[in-house]
Protein backbone atom coordinates (compact mmCIF):
# COMPACT_ATOMS: atom_id res chain seq x y z
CA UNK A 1 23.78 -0.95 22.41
CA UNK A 2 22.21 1.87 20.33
CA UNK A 3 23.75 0.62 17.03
CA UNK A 4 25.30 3.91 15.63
CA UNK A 5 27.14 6.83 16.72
CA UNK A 6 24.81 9.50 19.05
CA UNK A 7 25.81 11.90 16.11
CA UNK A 8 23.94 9.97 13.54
CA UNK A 9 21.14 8.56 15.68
CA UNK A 10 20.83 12.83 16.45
CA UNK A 11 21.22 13.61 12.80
CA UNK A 12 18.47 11.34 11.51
CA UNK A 13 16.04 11.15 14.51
CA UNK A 14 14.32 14.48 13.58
CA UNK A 15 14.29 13.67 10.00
CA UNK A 16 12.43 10.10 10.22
CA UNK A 17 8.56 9.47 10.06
CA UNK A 18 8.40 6.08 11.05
CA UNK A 19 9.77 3.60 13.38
CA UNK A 20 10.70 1.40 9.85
CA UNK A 21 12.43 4.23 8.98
CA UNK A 22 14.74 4.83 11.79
CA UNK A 23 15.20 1.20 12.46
CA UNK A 24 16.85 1.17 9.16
CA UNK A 25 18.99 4.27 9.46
CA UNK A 26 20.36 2.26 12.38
CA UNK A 27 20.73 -0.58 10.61
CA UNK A 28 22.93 1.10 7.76
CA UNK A 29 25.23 2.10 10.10
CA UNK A 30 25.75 -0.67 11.56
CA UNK A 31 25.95 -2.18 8.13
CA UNK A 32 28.63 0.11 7.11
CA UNK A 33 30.73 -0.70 10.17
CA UNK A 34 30.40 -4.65 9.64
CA UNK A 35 31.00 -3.96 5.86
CA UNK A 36 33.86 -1.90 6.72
CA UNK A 37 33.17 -0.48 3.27
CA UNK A 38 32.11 3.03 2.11
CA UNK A 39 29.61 1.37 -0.10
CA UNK A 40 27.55 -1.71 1.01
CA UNK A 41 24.65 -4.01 0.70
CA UNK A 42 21.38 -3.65 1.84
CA UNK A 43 20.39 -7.67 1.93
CA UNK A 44 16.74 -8.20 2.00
CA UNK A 45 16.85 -11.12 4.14
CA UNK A 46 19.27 -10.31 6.46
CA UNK A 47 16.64 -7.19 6.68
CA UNK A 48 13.74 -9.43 7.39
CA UNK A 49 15.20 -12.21 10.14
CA UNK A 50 16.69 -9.16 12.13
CA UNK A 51 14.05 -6.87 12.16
CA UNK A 52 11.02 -8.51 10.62
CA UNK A 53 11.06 -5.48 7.86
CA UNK A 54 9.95 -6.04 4.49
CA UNK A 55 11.89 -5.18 1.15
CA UNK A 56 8.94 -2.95 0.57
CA UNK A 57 9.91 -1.37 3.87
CA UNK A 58 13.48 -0.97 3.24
CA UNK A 59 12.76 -0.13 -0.22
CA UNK A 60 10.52 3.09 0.97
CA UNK A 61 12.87 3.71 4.12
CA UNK A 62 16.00 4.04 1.76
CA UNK A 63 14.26 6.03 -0.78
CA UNK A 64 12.79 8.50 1.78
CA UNK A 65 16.49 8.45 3.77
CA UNK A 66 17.95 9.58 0.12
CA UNK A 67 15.78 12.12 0.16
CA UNK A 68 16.55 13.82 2.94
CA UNK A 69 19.94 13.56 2.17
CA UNK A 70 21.32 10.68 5.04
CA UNK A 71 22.67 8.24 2.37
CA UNK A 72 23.08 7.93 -1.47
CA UNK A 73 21.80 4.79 -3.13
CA UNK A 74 23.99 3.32 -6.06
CA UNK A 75 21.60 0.61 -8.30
CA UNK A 76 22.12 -0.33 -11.68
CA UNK A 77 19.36 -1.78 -13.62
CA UNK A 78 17.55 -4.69 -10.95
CA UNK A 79 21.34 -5.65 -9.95
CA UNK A 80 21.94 -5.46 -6.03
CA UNK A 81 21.10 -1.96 -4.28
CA UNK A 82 24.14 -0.37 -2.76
CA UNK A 83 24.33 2.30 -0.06
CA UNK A 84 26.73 5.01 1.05
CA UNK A 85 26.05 6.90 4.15
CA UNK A 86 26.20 10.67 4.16
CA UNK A 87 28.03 12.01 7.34
């Protein structure tokens, strides 16, 4: 399975830098679907037993992904990061 739509795999593919970074664009998708939310959790751990990424990794990946305008990250204070995707 690739994990997300072609659509979004061929919206964020020539946008990425790293392989960290497009592992987690996948991710979020497929995060979003299990969710079945518009806005959902990012959980480090899940993050690191899945794909052996660090929170620094995510933390950069989602940051960067903002950026270029893929998702929209929600935070309040240190609570819990949340994430929206951008279609």
């Amino acid at each position: 399975y690739i994990g997300c739509p072609v659509a979004w795999l061929k919206r964020v593919l020539p946008l990425v830098k790293s392989k960290e970074q497009l592992a987690i664009a996948i991710y979020l998708h497929r995060r979003h679907a299990v969710c079945g939310s518009k806005v959902f959790t990012v959980p480090n751990r899940e993050l690191y037993e899945e794909l052996g990424l660090s929170r620094f990794a995510k933390y950069r990946a989602l940051r960067y992904l903002e950026k270029i305008g893929a998702i929209t990250i929600f935070q309040d204070g240190k609570t819990v990061m949340r994430v929206s995707l951008l279609r």
